[in-house]
C-alpha atoms as a PDB file:
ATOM      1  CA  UNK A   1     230.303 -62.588  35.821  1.00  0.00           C
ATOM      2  CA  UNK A   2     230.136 -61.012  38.918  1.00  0.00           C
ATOM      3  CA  UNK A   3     227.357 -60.135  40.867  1.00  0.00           C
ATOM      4  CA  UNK A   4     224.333 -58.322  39.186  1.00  0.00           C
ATOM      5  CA  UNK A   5     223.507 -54.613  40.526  1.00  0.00           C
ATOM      6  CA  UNK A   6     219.975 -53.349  40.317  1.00  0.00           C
ATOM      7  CA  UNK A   7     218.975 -50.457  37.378  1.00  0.00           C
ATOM      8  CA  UNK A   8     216.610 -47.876  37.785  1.00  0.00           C
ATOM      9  CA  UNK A   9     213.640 -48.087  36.434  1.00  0.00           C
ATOM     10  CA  UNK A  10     212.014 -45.284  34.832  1.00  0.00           C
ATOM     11  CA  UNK A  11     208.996 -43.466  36.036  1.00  0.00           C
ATOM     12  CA  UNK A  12     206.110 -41.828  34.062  1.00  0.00           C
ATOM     13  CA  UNK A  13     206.492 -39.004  32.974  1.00  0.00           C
ATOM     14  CA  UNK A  14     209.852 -39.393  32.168  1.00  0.00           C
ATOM     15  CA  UNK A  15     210.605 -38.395  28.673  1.00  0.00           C
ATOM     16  CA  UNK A  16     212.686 -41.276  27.575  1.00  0.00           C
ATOM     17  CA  UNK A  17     209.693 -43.770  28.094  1.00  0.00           C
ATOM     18  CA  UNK A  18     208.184 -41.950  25.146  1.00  0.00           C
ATOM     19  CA  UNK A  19     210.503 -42.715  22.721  1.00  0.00           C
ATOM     20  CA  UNK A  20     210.903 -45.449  19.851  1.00  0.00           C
ATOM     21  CA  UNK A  21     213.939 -47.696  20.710  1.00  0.00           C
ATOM     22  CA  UNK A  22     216.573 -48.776  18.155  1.00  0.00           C
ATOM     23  CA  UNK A  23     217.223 -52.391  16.677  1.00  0.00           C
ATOM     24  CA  UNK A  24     220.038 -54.601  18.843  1.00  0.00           C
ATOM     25  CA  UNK A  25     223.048 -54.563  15.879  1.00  0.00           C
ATOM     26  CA  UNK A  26     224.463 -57.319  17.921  1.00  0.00           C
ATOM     27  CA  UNK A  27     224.606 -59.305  20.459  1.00  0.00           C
ATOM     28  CA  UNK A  28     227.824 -59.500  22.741  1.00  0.00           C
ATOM     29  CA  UNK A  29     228.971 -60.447  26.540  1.00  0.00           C
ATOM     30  CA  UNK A  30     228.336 -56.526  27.204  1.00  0.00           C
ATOM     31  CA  UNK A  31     224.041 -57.165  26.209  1.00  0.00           C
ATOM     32  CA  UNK A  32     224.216 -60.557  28.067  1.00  0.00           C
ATOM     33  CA  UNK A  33     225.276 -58.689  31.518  1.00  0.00           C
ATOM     34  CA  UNK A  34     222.490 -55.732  30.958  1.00  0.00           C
ATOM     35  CA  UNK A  35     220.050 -58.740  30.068  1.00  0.00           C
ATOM     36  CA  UNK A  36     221.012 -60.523  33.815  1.00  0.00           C
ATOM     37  CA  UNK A  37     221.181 -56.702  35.381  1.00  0.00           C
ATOM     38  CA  UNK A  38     217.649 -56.165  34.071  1.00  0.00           C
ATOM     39  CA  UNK A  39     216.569 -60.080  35.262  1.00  0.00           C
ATOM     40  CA  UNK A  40     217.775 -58.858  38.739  1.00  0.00           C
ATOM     41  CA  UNK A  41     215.917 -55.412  38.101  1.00  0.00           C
ATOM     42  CA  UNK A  42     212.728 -56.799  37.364  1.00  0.00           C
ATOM     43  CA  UNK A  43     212.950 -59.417  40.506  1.00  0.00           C
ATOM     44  CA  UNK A  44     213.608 -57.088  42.858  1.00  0.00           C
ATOM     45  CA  UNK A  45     210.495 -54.800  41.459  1.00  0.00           C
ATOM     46  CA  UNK A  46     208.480 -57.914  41.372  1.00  0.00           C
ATOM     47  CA  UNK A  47     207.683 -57.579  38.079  1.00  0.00           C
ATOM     48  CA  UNK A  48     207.233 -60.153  34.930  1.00  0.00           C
ATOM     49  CA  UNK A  49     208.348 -58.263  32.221  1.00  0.00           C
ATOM     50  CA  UNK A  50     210.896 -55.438  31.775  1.00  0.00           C
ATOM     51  CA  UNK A  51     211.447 -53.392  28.717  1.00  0.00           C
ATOM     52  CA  UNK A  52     215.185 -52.137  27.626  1.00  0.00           C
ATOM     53  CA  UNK A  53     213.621 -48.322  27.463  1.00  0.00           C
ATOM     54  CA  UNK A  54     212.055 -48.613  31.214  1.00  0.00           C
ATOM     55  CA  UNK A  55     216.292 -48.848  32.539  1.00  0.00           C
ATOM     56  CA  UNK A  56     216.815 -46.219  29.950  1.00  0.00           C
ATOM     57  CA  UNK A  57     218.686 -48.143  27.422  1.00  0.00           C
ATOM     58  CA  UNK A  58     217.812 -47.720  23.869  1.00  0.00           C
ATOM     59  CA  UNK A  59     217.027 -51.315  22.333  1.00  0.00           C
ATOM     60  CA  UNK A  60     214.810 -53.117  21.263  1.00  0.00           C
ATOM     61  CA  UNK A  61     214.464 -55.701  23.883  1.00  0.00           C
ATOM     62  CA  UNK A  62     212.549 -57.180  26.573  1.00  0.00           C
ATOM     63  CA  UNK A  63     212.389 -59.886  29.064  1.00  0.00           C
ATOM     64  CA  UNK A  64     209.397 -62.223  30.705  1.00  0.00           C
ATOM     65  CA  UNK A  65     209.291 -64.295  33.280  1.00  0.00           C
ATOM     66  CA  UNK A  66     205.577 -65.071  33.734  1.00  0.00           C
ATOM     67  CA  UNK A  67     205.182 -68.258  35.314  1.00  0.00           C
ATOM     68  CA  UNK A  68     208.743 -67.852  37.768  1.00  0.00           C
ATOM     69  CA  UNK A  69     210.718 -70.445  36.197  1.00  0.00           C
ATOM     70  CA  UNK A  70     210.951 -69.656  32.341  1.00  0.00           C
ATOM     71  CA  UNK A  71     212.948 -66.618  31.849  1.00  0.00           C
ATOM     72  CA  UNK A  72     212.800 -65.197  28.158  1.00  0.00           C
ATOM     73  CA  UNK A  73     214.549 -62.689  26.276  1.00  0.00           C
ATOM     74  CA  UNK A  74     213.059 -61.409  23.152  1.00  0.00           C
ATOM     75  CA  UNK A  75     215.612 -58.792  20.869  1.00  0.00           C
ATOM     76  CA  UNK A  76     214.131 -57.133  17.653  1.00  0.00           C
ATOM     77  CA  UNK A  77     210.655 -58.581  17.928  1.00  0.00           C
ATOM     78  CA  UNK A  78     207.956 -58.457  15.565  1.00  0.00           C
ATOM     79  CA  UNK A  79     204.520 -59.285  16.564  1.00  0.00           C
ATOM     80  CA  UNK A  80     203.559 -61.723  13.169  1.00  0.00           C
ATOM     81  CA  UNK A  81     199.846 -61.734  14.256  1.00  0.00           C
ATOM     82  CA  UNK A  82     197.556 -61.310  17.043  1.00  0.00           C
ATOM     83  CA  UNK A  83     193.754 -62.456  17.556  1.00  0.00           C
ATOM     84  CA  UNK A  84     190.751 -62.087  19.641  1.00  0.00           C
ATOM     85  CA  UNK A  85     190.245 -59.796  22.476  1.00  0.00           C
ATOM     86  CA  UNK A  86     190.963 -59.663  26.443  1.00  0.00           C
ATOM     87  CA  UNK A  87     190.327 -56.472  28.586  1.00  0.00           C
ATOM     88  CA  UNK A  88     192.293 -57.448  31.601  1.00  0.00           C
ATOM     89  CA  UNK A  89     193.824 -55.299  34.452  1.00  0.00           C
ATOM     90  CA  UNK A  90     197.594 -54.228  33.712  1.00  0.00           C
ATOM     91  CA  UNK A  91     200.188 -52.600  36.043  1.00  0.00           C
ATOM     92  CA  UNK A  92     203.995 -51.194  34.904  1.00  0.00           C
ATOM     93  CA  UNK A  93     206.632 -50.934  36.951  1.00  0.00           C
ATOM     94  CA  UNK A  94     207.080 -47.386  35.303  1.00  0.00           C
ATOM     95  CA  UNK A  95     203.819 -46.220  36.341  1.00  0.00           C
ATOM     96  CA  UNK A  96     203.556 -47.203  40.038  1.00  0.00           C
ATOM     97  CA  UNK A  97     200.563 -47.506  41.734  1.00  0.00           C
ATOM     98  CA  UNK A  98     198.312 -47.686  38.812  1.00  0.00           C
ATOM     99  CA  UNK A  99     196.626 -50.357  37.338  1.00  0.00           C
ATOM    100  CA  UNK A 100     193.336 -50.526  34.441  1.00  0.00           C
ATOM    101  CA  UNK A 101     191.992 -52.555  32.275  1.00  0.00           C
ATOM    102  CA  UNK A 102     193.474 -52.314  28.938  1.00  0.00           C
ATOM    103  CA  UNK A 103     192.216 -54.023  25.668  1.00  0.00           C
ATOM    104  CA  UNK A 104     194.373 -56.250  24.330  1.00  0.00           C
ATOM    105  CA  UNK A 105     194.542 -58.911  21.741  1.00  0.00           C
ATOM    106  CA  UNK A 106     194.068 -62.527  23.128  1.00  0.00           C
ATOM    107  CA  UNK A 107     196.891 -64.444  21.077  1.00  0.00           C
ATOM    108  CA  UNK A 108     199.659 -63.097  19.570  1.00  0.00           C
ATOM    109  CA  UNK A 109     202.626 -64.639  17.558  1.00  0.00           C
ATOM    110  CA  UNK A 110     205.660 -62.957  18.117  1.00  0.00           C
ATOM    111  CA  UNK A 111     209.492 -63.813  16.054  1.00  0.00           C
ATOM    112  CA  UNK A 112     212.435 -62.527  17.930  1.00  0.00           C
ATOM    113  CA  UNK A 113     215.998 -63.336  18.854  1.00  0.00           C
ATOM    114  CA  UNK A 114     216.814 -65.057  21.997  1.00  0.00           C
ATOM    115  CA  UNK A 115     220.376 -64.709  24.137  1.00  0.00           C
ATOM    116  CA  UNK A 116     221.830 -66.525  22.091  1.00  0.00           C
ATOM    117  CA  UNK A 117     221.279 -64.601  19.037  1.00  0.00           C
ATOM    118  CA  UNK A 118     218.924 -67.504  17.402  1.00  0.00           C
ATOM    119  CA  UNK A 119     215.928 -66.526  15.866  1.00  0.00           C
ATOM    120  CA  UNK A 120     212.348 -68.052  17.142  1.00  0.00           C
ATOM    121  CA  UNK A 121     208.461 -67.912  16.846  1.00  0.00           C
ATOM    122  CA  UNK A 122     206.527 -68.315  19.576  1.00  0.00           C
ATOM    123  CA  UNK A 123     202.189 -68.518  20.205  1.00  0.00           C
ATOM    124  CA  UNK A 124     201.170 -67.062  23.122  1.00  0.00           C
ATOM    125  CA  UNK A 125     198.063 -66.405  25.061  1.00  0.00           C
ATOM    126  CA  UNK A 126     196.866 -65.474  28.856  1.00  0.00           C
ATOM    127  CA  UNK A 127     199.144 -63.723  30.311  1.00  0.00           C
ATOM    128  CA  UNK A 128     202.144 -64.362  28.521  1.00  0.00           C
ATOM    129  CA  UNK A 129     200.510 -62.807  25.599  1.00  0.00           C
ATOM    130  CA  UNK A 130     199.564 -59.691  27.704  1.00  0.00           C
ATOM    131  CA  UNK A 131     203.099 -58.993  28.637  1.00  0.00           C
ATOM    132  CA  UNK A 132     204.745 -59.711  25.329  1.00  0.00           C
ATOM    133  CA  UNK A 133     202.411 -56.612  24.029  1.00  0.00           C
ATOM    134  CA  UNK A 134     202.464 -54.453  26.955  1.00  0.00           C
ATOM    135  CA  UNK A 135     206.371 -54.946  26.719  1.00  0.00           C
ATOM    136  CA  UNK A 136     206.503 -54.679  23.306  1.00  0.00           C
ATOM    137  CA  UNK A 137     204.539 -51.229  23.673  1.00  0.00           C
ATOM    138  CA  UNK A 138     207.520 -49.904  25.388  1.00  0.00           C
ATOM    139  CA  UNK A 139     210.114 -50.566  22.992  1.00  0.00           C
ATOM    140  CA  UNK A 140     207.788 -48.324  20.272  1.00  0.00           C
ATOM    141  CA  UNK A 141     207.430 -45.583  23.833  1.00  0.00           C
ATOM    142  CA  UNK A 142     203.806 -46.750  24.317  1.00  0.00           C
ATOM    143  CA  UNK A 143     202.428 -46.892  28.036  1.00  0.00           C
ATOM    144  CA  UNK A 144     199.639 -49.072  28.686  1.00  0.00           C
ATOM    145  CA  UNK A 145     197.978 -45.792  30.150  1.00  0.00           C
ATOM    146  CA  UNK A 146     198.103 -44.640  26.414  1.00  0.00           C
ATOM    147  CA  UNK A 147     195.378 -47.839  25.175  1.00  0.00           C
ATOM    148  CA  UNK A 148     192.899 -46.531  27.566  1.00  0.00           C
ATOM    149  CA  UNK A 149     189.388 -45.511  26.969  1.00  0.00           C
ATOM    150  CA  UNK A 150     188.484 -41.892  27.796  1.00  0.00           C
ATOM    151  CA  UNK A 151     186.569 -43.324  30.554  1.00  0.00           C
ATOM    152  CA  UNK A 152     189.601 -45.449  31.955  1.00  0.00           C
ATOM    153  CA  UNK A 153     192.101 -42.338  31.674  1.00  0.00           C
ATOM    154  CA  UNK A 154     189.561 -40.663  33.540  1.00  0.00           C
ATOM    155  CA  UNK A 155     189.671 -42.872  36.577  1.00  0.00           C
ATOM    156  CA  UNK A 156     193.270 -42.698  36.918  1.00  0.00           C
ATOM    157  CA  UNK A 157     193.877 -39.034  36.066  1.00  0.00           C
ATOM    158  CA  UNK A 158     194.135 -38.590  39.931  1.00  0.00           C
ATOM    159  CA  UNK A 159     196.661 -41.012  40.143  1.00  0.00           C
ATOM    160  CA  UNK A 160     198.818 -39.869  37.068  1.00  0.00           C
ATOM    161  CA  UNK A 161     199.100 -36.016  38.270  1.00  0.00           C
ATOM    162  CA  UNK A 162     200.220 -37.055  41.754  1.00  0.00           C
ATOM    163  CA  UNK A 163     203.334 -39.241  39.016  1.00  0.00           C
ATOM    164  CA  UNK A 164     204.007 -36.295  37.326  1.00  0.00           C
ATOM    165  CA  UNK A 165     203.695 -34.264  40.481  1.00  0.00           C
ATOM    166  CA  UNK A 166     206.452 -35.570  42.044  1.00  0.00           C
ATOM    167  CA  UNK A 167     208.811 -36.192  38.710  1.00  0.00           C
ATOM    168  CA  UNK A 168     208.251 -31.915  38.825  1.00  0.00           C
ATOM    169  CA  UNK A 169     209.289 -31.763  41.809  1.00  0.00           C
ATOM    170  CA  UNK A 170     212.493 -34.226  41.982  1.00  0.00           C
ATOM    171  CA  UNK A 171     212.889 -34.131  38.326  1.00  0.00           C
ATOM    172  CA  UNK A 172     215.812 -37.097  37.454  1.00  0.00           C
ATOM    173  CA  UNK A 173     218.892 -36.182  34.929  1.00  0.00           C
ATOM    174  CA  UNK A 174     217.601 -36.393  31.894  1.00  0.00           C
ATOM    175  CA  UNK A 175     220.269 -37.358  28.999  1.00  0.00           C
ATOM    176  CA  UNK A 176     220.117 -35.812  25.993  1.00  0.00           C
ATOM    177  CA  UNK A 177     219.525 -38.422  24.409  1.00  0.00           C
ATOM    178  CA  UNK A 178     216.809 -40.518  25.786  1.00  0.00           C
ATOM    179  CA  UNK A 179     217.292 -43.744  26.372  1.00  0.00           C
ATOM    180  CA  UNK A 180     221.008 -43.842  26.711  1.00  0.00           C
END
């Protein structure tokens, strides 16, 4: 494989970040370099999770990489259960520049396939657990921005208009399609 160029990430309001993603059919050497081009994405961003729809690529995957040295891949998954409750600050690399406290569930158990096209289960709580759902949100075209309380949208309402302020005004080309 050569070396792994950057994707663009997608910025609210863009339309294709609303939209449900469809199930990977398969998984071949073509997925495996978009996996490592979206690894390299996310990096650069400085983020620890990065859905398939934020690049604008219509499947249902993600990646984490929460603590820096466990990089996961999770195709088709299911949240199996979640429990308890955590209201913790989130940011997205599609919405820059915002961040709120979003209500959560605490645990979740999540089955998905992994890179290598093996099915697993895995528990997970703190943070990891935050960014499996908040990632998992995107691949259904669910922005954290969309779990808030009326009072929490209110506080970044500001914030949002200047987003969609400037996607009006340098608007991207849009497939027809969204994601591709």
């Amino acid at each position: 494989m050569g070396k792994c160029l950057a994707m663009n990430i997608l910025k609210y309001p863009h339309p294709c970040l609303k939209k449900r993603c469809r199930q990977v059919k398969t998984i071949d050497p073509a997925l495996v370099e978009r996996v490592a081009e979206m690894f390299d994405t996310m990096y650069k961003a400085r983020g620890v999770g990065l859905a398939a729809a934020q690049v604008g690529w219509d499947a249902r995957l993600f990646i984490t990489n929460v603590s820096g040295d466990d990089e996961m891949v999770f195709i088709n998954p299911r949240i199996l259960e979640s429990t308890g409750t955590v209201n913790e600050e989130e940011g997205c690399l599609s919405v820059p520049g915002v961040n709120a406290c979003v209500p959560r569930a605490e645990r979740v158990r999540v089955q998905a396939f992994d890179i290598e096209g093996s099915v697993f289960e895995l528990e997970a709580d703190g943070l990891l657990a935050i960014v499996i759902q908040h990632e998992n949100d995107h691949l259904d075209g669910k922005l954290f921005i969309t779990k808030l309380t009326r009072a929490g949208k209110a506080a970044i309402a500001n914030k949002l208009k200047d987003l969609e302020e400037k996607f009006e005004a340098a608007p991207p080309d849009i497939p027809a399609q969204c994601p591709m």
